[in-house]
PDB file of N, CA and C in Angstrom:
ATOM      1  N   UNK A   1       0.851  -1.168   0.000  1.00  0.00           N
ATOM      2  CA  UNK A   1       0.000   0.000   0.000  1.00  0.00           C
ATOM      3  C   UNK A   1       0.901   1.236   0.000  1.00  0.00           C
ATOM      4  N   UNK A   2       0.382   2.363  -0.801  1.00  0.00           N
ATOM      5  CA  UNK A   2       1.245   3.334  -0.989  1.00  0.00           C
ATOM      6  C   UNK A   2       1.324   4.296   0.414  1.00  0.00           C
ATOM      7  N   UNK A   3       2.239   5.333   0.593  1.00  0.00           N
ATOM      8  CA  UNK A   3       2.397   6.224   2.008  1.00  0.00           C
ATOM      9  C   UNK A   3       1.125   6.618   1.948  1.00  0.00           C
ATOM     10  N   UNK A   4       0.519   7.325   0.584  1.00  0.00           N
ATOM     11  CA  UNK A   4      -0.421   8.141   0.487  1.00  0.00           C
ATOM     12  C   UNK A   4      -1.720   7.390   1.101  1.00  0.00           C
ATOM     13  N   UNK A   5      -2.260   6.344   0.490  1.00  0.00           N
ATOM     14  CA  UNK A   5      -3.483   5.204   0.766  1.00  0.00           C
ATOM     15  C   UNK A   5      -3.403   5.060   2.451  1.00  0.00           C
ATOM     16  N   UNK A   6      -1.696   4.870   2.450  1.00  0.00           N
ATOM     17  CA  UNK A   6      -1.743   4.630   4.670  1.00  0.00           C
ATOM     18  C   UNK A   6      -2.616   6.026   5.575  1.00  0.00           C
ATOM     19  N   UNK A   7      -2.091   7.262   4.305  1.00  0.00           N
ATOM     20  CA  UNK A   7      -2.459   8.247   5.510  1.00  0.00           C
ATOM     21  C   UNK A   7      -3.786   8.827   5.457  1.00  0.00           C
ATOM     22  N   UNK A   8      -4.606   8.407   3.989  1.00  0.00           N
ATOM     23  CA  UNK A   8      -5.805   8.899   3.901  1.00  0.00           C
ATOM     24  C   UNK A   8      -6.959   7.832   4.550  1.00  0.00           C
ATOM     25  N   UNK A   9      -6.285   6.654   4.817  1.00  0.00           N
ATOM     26  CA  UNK A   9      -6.844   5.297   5.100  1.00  0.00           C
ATOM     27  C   UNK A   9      -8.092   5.430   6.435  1.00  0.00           C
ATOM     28  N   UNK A  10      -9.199   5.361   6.414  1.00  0.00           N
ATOM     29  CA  UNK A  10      -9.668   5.482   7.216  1.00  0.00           C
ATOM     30  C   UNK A  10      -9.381   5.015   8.564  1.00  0.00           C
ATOM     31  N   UNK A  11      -9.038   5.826   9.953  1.00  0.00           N
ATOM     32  CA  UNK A  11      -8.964   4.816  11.065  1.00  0.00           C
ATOM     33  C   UNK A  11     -10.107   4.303  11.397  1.00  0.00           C
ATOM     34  N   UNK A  12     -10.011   3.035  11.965  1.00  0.00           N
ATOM     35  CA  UNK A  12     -11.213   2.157  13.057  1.00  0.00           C
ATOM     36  C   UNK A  12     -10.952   3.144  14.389  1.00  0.00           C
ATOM     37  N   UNK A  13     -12.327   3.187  14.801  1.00  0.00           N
ATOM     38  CA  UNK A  13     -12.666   4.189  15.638  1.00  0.00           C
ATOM     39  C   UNK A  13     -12.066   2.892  17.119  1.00  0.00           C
ATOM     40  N   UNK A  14     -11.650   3.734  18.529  1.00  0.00           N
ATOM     41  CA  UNK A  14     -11.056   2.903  18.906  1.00  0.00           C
ATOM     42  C   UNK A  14     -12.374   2.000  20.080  1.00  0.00           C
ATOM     43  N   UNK A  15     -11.847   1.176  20.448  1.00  0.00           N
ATOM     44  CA  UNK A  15     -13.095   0.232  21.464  1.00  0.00           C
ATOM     45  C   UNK A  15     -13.689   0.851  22.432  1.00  0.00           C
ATOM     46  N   UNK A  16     -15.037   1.018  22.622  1.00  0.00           N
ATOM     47  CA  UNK A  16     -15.961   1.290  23.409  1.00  0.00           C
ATOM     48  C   UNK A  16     -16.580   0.353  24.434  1.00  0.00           C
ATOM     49  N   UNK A  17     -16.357   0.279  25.387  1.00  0.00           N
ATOM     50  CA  UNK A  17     -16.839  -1.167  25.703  1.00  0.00           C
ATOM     51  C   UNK A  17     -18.633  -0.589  26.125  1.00  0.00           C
ATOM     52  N   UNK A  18     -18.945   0.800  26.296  1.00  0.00           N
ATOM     53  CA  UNK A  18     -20.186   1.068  26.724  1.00  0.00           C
ATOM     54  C   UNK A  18     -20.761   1.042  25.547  1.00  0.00           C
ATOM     55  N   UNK A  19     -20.382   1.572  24.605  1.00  0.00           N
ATOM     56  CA  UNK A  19     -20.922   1.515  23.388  1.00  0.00           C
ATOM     57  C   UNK A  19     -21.301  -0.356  22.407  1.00  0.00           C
ATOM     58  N   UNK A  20     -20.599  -0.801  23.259  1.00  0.00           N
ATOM     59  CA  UNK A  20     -20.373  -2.277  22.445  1.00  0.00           C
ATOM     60  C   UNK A  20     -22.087  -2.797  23.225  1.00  0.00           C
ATOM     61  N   UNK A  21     -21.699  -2.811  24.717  1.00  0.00           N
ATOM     62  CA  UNK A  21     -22.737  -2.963  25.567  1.00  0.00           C
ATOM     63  C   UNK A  21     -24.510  -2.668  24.839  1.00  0.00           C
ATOM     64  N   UNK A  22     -24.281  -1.359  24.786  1.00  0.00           N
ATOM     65  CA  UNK A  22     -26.132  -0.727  24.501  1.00  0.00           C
ATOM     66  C   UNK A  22     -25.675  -1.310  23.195  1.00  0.00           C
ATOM     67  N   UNK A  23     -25.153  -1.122  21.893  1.00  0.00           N
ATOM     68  CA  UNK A  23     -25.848  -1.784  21.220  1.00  0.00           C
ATOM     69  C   UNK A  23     -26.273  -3.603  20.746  1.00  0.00           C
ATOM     70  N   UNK A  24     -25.486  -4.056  21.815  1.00  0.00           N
ATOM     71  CA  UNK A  24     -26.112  -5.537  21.947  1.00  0.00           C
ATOM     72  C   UNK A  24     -26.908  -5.703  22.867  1.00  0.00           C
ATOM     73  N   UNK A  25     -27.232  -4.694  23.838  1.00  0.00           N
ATOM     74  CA  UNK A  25     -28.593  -5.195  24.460  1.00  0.00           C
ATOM     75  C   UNK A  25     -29.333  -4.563  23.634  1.00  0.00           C
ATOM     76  N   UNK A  26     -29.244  -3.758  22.868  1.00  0.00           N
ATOM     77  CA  UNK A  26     -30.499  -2.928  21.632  1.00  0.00           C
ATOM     78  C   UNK A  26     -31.010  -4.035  20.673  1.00  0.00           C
ATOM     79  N   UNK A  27     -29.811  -4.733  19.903  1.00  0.00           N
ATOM     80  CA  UNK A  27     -30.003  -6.147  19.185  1.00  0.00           C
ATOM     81  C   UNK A  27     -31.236  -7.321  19.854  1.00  0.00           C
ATOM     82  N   UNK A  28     -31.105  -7.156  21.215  1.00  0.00           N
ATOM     83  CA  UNK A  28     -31.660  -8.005  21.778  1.00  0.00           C
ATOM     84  C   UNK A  28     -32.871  -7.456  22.817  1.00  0.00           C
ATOM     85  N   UNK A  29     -33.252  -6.061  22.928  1.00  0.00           N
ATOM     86  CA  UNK A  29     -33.970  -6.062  23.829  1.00  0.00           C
ATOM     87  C   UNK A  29     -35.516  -6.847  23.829  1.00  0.00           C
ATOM     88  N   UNK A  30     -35.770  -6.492  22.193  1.00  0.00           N
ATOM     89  CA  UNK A  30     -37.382  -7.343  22.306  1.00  0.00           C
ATOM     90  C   UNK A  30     -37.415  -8.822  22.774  1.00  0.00           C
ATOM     91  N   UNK A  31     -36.219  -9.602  22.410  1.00  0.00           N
ATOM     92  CA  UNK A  31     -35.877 -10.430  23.466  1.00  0.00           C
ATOM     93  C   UNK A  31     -36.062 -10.580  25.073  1.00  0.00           C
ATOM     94  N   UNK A  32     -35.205  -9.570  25.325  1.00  0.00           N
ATOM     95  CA  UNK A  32     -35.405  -9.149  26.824  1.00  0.00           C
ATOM     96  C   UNK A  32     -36.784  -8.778  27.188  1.00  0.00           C
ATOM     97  N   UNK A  33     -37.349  -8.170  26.682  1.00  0.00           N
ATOM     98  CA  UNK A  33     -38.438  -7.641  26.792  1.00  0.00           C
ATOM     99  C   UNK A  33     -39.524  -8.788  27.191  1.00  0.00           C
ATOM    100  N   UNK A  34     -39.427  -9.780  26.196  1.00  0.00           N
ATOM    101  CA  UNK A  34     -40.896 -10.680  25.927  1.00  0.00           C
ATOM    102  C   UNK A  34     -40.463 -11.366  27.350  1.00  0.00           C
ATOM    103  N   UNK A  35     -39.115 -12.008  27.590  1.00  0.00           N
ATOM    104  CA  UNK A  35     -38.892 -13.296  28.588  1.00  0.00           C
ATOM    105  C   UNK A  35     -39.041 -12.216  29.964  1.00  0.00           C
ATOM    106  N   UNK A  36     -38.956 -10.887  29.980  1.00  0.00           N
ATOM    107  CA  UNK A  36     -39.229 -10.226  31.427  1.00  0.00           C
ATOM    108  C   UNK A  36     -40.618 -10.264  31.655  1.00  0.00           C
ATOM    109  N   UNK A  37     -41.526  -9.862  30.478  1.00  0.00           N
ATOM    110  CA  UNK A  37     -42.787  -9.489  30.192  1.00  0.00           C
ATOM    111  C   UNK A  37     -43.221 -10.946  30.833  1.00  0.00           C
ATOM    112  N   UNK A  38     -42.894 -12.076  30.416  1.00  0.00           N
ATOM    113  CA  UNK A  38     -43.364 -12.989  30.568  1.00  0.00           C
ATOM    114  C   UNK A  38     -43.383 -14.218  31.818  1.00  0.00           C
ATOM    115  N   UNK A  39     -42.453 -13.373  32.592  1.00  0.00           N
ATOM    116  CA  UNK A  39     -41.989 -13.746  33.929  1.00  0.00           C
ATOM    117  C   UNK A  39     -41.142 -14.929  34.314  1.00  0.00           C
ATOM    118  N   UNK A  40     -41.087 -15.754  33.288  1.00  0.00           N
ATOM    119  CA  UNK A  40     -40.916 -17.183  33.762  1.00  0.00           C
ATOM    120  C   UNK A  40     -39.186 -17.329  32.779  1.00  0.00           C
ATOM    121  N   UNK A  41     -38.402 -18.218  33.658  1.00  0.00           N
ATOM    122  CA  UNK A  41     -37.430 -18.372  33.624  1.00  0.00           C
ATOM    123  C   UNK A  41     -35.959 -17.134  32.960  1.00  0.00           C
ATOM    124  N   UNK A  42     -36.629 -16.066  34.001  1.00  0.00           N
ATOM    125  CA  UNK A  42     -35.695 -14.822  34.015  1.00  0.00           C
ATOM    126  C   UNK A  42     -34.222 -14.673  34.455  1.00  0.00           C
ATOM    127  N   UNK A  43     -34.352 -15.750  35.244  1.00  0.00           N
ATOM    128  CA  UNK A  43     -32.683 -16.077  35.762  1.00  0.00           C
ATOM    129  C   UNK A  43     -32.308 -16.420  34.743  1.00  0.00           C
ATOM    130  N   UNK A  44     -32.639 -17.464  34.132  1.00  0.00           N
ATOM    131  CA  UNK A  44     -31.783 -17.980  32.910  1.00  0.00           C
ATOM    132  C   UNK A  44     -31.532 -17.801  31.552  1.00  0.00           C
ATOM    133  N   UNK A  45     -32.655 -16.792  31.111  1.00  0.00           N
ATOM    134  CA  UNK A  45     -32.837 -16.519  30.070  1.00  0.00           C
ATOM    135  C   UNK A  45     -32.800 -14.874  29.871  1.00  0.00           C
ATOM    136  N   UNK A  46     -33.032 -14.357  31.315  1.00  0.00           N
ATOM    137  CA  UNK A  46     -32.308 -12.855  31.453  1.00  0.00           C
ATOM    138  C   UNK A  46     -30.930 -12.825  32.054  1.00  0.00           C
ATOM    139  N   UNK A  47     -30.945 -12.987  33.073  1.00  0.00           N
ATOM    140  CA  UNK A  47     -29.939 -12.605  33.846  1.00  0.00           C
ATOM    141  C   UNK A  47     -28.767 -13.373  33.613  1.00  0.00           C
ATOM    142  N   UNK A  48     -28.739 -14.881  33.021  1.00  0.00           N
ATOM    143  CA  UNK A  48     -27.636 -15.452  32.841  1.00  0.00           C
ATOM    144  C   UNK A  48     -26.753 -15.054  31.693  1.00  0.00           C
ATOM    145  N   UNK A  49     -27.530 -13.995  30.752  1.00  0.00           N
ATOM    146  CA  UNK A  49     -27.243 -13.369  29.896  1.00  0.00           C
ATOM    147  C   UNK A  49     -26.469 -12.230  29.647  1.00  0.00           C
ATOM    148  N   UNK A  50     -27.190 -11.651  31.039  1.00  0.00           N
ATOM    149  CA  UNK A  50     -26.855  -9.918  31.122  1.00  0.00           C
ATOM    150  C   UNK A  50     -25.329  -9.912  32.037  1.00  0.00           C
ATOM    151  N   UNK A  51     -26.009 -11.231  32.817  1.00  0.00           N
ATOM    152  CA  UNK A  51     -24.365 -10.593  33.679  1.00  0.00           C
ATOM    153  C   UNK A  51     -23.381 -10.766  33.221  1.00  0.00           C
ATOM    154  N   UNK A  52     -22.794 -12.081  32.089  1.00  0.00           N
ATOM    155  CA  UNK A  52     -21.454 -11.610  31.701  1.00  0.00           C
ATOM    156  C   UNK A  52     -21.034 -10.583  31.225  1.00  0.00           C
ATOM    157  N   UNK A  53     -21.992  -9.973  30.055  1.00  0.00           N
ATOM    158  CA  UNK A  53     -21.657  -9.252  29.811  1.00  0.00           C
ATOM    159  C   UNK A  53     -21.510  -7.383  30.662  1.00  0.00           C
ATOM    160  N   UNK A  54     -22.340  -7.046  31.595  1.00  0.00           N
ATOM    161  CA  UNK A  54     -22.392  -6.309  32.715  1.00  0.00           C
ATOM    162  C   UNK A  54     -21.021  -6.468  33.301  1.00  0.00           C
ATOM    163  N   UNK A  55     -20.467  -7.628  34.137  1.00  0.00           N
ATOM    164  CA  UNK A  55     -19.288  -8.044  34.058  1.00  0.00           C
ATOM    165  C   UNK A  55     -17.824  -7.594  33.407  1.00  0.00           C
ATOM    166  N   UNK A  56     -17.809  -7.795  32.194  1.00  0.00           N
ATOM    167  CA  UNK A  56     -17.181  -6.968  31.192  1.00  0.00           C
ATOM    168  C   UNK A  56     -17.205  -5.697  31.209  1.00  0.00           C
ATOM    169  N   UNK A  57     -17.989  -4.618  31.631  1.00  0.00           N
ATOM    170  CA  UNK A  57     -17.789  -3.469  31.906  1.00  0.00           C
ATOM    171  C   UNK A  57     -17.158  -2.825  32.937  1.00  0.00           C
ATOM    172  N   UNK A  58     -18.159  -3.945  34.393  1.00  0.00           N
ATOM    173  CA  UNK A  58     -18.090  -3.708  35.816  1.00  0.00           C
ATOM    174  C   UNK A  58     -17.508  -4.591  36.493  1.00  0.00           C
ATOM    175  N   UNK A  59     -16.315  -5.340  36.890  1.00  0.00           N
ATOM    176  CA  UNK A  59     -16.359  -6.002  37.918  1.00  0.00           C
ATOM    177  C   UNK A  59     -17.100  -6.430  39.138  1.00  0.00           C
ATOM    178  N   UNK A  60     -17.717  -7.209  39.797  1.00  0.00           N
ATOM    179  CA  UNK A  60     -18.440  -7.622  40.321  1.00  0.00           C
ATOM    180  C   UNK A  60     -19.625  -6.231  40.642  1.00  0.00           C
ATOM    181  N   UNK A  61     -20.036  -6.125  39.502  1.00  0.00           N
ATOM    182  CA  UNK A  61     -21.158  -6.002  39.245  1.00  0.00           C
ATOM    183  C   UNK A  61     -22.543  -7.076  39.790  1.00  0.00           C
ATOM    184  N   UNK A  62     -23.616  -6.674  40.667  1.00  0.00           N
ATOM    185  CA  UNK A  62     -24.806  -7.575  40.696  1.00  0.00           C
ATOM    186  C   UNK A  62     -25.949  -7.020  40.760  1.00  0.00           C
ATOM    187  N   UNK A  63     -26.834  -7.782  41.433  1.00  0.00           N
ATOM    188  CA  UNK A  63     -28.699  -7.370  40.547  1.00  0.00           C
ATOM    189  C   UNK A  63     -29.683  -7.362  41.790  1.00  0.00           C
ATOM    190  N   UNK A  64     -29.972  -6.487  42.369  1.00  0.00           N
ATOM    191  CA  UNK A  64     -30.836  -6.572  43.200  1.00  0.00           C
ATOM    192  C   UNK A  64     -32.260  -6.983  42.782  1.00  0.00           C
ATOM    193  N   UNK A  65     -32.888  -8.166  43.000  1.00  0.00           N
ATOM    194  CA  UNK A  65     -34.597  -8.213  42.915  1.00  0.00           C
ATOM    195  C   UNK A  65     -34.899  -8.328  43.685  1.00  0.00           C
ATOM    196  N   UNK A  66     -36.544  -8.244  43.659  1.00  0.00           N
ATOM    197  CA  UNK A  66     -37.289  -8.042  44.445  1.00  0.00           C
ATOM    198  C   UNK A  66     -37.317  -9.503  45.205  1.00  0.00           C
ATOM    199  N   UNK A  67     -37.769  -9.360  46.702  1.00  0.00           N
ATOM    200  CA  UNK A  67     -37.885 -10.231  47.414  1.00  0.00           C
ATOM    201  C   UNK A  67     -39.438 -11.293  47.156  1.00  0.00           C
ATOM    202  N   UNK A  68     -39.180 -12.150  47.344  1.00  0.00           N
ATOM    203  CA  UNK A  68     -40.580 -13.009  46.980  1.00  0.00           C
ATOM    204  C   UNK A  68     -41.737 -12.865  48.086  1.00  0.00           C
ATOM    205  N   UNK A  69     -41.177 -12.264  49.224  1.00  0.00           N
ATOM    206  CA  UNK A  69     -41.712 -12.346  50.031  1.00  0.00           C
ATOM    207  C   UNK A  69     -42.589 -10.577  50.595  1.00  0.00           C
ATOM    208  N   UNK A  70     -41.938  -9.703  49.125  1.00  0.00           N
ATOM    209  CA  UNK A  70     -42.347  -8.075  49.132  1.00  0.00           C
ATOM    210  C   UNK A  70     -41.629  -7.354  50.534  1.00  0.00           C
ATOM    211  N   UNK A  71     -40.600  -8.048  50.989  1.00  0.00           N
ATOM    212  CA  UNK A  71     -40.074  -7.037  51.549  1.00  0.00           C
ATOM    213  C   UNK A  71     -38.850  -7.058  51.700  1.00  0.00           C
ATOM    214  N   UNK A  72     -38.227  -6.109  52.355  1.00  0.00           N
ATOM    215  CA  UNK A  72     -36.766  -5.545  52.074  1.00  0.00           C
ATOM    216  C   UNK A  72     -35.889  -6.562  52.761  1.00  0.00           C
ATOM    217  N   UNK A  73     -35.023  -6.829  52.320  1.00  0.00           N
ATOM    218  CA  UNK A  73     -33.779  -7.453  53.645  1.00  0.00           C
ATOM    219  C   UNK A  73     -33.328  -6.191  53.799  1.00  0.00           C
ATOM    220  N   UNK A  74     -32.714  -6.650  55.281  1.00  0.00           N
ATOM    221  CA  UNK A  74     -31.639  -5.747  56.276  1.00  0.00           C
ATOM    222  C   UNK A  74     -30.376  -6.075  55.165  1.00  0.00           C
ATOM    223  N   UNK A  75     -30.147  -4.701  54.147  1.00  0.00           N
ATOM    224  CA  UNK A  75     -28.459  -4.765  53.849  1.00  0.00           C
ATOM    225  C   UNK A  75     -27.639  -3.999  54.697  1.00  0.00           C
ATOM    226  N   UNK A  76     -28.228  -3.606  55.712  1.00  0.00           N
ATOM    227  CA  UNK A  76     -26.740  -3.287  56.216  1.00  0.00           C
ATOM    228  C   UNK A  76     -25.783  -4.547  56.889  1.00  0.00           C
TER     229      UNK A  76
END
């Protein structure tokens, strides 16, 4: 490749990892959407999903839900 072609050469923009993030949960939200909407097997089909990649951004990153029982635990 000539000097000239190297320097007009378009660069690749450099890695985003937030940007990588939203647009693969965008790819996938109606996904997300239907299996939340739909309540049933959200651990595995949401969350086993989301956290690696969450992960990849955040280090121990985690997910507060709701209690089954409607009320709060003591986090302190």
């Amino acid at each position: 490749m000539s000097i000239i072609k190297r320097f007009f050469q378009k660069q690749s923009a450099p890695n985003n990892p937030y940007k990588e993030f939203w647009n693969w949960f965008s790819e996938n939200e109606k996904k997300f959407f239907d299996i939340v909407k739909d309540g049933e097997k959200i651990d595995e089909a949401f969350f086993a999903i989301l956290s690696p990649r969450l992960e990849q951004l955040h280090k121990g990153i985690f997910f507060y839900r709701e209690c089954l029982t409607k009320t709060l635990p003591n986090l302190s």
